[in-house]
C-alpha atoms as a PDB file:
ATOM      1  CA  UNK A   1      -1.883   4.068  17.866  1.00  0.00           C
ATOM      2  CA  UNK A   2      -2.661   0.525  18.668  1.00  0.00           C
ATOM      3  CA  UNK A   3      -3.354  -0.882  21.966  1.00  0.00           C
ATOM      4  CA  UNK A   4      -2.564  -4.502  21.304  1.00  0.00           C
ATOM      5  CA  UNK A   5       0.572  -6.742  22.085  1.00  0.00           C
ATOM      6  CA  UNK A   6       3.285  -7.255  19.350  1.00  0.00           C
ATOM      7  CA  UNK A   7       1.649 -11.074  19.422  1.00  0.00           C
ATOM      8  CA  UNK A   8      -1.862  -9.934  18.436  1.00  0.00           C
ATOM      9  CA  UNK A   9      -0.487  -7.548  16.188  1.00  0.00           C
ATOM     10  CA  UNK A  10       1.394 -10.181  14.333  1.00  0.00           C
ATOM     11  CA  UNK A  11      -1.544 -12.212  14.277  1.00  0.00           C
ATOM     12  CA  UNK A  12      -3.882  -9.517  12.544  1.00  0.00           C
ATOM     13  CA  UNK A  13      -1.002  -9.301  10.302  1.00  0.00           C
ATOM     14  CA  UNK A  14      -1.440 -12.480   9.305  1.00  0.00           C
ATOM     15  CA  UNK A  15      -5.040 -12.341   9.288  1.00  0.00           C
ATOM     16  CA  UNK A  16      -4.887  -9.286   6.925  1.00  0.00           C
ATOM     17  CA  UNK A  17      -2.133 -11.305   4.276  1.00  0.00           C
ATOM     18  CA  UNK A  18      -4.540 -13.720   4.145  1.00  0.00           C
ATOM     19  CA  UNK A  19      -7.127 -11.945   2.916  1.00  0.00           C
ATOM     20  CA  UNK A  20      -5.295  -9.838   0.569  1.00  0.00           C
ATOM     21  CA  UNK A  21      -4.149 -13.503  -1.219  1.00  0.00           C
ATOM     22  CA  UNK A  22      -7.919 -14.702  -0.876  1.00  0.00           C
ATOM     23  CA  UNK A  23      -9.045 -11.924  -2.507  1.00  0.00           C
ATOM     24  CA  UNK A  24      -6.627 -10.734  -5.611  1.00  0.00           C
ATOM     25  CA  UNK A  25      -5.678 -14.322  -7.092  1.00  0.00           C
ATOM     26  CA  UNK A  26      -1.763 -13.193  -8.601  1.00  0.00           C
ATOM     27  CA  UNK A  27      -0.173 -14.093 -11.474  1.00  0.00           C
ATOM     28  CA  UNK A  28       3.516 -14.811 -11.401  1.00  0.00           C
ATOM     29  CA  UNK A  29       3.884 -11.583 -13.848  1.00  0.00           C
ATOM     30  CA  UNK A  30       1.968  -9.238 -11.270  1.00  0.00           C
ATOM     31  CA  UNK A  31       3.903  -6.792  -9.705  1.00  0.00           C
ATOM     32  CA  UNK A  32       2.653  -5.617  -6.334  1.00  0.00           C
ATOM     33  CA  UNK A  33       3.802  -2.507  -4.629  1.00  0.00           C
ATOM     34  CA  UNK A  34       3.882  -2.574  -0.774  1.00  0.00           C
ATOM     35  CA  UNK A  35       5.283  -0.372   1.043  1.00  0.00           C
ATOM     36  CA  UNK A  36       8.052  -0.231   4.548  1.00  0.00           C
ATOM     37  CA  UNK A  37       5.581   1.153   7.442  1.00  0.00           C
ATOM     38  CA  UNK A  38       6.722   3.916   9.597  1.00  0.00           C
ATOM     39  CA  UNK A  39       5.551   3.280  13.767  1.00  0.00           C
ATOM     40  CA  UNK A  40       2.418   4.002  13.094  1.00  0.00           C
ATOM     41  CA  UNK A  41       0.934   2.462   9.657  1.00  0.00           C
ATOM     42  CA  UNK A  42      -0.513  -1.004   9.321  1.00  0.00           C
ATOM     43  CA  UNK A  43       2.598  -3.378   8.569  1.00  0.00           C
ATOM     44  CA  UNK A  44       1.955  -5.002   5.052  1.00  0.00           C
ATOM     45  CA  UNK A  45       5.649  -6.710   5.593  1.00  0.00           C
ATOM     46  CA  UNK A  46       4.040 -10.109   6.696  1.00  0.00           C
ATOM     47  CA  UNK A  47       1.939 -10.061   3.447  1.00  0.00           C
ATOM     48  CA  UNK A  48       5.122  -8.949   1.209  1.00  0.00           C
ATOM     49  CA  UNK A  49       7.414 -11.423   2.614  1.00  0.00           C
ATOM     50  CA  UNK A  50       4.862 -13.997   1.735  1.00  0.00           C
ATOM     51  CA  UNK A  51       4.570 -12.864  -1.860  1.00  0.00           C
ATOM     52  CA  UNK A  52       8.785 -12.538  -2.548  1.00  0.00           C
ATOM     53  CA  UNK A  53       8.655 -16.539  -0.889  1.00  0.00           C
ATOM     54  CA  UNK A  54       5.711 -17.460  -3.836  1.00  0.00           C
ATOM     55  CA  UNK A  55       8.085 -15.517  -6.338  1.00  0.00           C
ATOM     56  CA  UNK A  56       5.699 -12.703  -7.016  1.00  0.00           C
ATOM     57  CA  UNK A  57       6.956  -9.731  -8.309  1.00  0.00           C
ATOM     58  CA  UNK A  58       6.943  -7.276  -5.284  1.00  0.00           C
ATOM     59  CA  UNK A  59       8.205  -3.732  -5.516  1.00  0.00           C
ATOM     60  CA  UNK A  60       8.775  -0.787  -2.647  1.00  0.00           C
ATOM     61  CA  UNK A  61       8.066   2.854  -3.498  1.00  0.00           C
ATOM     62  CA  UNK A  62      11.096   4.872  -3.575  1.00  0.00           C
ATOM     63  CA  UNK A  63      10.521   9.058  -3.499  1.00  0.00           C
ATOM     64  CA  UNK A  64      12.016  10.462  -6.571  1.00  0.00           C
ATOM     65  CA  UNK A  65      11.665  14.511  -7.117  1.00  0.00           C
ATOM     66  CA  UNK A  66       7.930  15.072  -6.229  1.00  0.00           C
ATOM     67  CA  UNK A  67       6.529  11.304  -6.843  1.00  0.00           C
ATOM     68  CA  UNK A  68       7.319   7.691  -5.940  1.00  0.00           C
ATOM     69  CA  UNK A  69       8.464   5.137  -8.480  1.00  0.00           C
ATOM     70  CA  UNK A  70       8.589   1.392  -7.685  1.00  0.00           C
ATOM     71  CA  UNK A  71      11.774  -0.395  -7.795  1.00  0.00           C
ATOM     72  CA  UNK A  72      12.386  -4.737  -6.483  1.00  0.00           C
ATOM     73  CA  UNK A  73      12.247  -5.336  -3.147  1.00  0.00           C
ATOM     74  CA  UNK A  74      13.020  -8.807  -1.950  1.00  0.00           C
ATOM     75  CA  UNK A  75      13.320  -9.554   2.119  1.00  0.00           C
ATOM     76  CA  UNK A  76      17.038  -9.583   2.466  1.00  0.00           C
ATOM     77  CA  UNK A  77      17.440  -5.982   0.287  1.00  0.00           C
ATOM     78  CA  UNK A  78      19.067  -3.309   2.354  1.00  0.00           C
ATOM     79  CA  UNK A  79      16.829  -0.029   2.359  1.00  0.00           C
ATOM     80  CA  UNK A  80      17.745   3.160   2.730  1.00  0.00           C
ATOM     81  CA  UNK A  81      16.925   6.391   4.807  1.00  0.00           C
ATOM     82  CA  UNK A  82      14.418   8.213   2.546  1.00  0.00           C
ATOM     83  CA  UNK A  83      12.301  11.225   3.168  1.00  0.00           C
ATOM     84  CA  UNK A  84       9.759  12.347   6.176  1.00  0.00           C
ATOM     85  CA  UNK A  85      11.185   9.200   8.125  1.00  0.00           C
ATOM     86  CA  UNK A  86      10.772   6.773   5.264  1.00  0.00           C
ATOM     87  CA  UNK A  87      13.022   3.275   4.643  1.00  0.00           C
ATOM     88  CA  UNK A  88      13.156   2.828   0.568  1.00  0.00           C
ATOM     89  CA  UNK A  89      15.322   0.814  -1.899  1.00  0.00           C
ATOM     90  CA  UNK A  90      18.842   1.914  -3.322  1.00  0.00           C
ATOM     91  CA  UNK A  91      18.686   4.111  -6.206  1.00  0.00           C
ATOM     92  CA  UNK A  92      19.942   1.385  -8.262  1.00  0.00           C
ATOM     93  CA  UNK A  93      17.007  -0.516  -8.968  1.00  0.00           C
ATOM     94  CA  UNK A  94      15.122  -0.975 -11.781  1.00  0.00           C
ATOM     95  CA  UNK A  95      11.667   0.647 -11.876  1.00  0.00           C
ATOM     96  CA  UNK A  96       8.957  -1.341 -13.015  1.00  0.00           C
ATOM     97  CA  UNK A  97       5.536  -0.581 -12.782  1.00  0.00           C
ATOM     98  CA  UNK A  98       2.926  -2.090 -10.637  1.00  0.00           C
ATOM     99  CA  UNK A  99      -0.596  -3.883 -10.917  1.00  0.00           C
ATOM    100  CA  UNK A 100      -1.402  -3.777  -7.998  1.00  0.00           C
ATOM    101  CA  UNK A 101      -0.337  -0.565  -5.004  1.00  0.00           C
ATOM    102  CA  UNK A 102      -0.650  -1.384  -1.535  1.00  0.00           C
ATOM    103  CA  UNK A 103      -0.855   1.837   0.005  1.00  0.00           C
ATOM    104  CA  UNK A 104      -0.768   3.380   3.331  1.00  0.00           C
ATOM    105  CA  UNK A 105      -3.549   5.740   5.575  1.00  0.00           C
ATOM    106  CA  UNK A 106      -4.079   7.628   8.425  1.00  0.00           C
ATOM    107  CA  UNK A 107      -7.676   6.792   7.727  1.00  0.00           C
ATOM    108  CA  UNK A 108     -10.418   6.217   5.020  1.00  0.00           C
ATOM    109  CA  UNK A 109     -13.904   6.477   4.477  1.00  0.00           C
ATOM    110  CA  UNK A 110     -16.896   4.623   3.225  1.00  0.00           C
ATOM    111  CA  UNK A 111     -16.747   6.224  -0.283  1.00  0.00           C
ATOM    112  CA  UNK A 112     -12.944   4.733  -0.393  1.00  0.00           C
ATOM    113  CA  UNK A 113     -11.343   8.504   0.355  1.00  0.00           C
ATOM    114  CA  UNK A 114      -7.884   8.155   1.928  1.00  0.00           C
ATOM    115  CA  UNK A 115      -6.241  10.525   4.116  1.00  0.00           C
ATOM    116  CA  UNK A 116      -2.369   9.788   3.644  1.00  0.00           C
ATOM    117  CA  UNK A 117       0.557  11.596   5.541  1.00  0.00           C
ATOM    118  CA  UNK A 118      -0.018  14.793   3.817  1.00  0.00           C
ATOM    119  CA  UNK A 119       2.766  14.626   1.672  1.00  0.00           C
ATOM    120  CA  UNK A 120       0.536  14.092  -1.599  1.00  0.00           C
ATOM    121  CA  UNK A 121       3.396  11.467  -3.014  1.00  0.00           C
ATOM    122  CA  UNK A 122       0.831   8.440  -3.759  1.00  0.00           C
ATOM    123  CA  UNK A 123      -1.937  11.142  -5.016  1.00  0.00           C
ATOM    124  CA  UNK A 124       0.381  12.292  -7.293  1.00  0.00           C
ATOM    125  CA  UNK A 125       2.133   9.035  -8.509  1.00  0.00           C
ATOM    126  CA  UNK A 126      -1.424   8.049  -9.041  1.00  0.00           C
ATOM    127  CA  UNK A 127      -2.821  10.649 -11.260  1.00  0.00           C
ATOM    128  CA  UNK A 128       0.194  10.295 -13.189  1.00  0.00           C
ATOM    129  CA  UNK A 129      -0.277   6.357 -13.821  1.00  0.00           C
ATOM    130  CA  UNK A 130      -4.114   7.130 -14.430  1.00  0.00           C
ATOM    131  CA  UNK A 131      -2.857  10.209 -17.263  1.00  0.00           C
ATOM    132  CA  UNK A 132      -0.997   7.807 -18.885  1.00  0.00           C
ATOM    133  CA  UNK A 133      -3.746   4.896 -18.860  1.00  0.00           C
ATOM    134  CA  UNK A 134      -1.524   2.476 -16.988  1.00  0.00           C
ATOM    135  CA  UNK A 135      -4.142  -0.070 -15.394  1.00  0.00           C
ATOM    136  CA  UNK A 136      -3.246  -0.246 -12.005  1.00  0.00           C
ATOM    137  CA  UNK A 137      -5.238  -1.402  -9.056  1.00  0.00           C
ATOM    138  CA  UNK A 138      -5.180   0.962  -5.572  1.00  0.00           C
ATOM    139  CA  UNK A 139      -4.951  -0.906  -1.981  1.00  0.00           C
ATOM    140  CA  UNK A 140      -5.457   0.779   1.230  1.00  0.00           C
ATOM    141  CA  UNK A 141      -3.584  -1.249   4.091  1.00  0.00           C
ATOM    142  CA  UNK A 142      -5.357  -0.456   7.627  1.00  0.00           C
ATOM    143  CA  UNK A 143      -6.524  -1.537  10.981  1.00  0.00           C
ATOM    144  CA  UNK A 144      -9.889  -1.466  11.505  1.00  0.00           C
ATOM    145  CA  UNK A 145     -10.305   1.690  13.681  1.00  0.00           C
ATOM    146  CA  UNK A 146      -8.774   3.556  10.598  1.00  0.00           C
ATOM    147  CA  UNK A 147     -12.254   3.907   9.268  1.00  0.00           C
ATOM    148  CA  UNK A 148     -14.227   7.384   9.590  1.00  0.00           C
ATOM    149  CA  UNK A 149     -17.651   8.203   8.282  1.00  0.00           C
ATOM    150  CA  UNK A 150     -15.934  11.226   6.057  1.00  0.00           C
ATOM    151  CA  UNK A 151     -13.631  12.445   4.521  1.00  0.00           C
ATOM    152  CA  UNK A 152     -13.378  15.824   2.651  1.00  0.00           C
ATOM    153  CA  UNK A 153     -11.670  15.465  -0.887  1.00  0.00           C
ATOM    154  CA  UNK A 154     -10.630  17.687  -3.757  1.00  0.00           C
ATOM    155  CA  UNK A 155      -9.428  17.325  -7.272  1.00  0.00           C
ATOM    156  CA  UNK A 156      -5.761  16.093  -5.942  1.00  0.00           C
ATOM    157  CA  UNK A 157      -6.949  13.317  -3.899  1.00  0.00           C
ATOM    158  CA  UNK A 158      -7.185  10.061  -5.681  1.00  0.00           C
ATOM    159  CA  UNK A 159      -9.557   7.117  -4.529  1.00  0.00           C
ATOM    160  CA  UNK A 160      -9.092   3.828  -3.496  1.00  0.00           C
ATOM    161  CA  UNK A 161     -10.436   0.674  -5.297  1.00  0.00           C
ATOM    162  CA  UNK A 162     -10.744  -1.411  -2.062  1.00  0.00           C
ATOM    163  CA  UNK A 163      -9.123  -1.477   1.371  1.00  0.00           C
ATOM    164  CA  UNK A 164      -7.994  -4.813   3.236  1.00  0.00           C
ATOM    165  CA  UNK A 165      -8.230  -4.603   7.613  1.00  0.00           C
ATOM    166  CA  UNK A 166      -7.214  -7.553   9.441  1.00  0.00           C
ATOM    167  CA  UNK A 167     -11.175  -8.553   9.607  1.00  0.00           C
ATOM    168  CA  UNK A 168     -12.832  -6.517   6.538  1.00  0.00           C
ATOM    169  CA  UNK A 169     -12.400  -5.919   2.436  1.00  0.00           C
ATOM    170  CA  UNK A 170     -14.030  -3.206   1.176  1.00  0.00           C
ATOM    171  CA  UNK A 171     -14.669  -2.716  -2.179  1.00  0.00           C
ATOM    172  CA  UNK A 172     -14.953   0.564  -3.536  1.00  0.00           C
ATOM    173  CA  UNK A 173     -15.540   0.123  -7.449  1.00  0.00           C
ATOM    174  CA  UNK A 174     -18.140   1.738  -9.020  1.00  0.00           C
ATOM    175  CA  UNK A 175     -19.405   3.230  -6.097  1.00  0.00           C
ATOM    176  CA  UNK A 176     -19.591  -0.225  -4.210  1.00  0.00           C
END
């Protein structure tokens, strides 16, 4: 997908951690959900590392029956071989549940649509959270040329609240 050297991609990664700690100040009792990229996704691991060094709270999804739960993740944890390519935690973490979900795209749009990998997991696990009222705040992790005028949704798609590139936040509350 990307054209650029390991080195600049490291450094965007950096850039993009960076902003993601400007911009949601964390309690120690957050828990923030990141995610283990396949080839292709924007790599959040810079930014998670960071966070399990401050002591914060981070969690990785794991795929459970037909939704993802959230279970510790610290930077020496082995992961696992999980579905459609994935790397998750052992199923013998706890779950907790998270404030704040750092999720991947294939792309998103100016409304704050995200297309995902077509598997529907984070839709779902959303929609569930949001049933249950469980205050949770949604993430989207890209690089800048992820961004696309549209993109068609229906009544299983679930929006994001912002989205974090190496050089932009967007904000899509309330129609921002």
């Amino acid at each position: 997908m990307s054209t650029c050297t390991a080195d600049e991609l490291d450094c965007l990664s950096l850039q993009q951690a960076a902003l993601f700690e400007r911009t949601f100040p964390l309690e120690d009792s957050c828990v923030i959900a990141g995610y283990w990229p396949l080839s292709n996704e924007c790599d959040p691991t810079p930014l998670l590392q960071c966070l399990a060094r401050s002591h914060k709270n981070v969690v990785l999804p794991r795929i459970e029956r037909n939704h993802l739960i959230f279970v510790p993740w610290a930077p020496s944890a082995r992961l696992e071989p999980g579905p459609l390519g994935t790397s998750q935690p052992t199923a013998k973490a706890p779950i907790l549940m998270p404030d704040y979900i750092i999720t991947p795209l294939v792309a998103f749009d100016k409304k704050g649509a995200r297309l995902g990998q077509g598997g529907g997991f984070y839709d779902r696990t959303f929609h569930r959270f949001a049933k249950q009222t469980y205050a949770f705040t949604v993430v989207g992790y890209a690089f800048d040329c992820q961004y696309v005028d549209f993109i068609p949704q229906d009544t299983q798609d679930y929006p994001l609240d912002y989205v974090i590139t190496p050089t932009t936040l967007y904000d899509f509350r309330n129609g921002q």
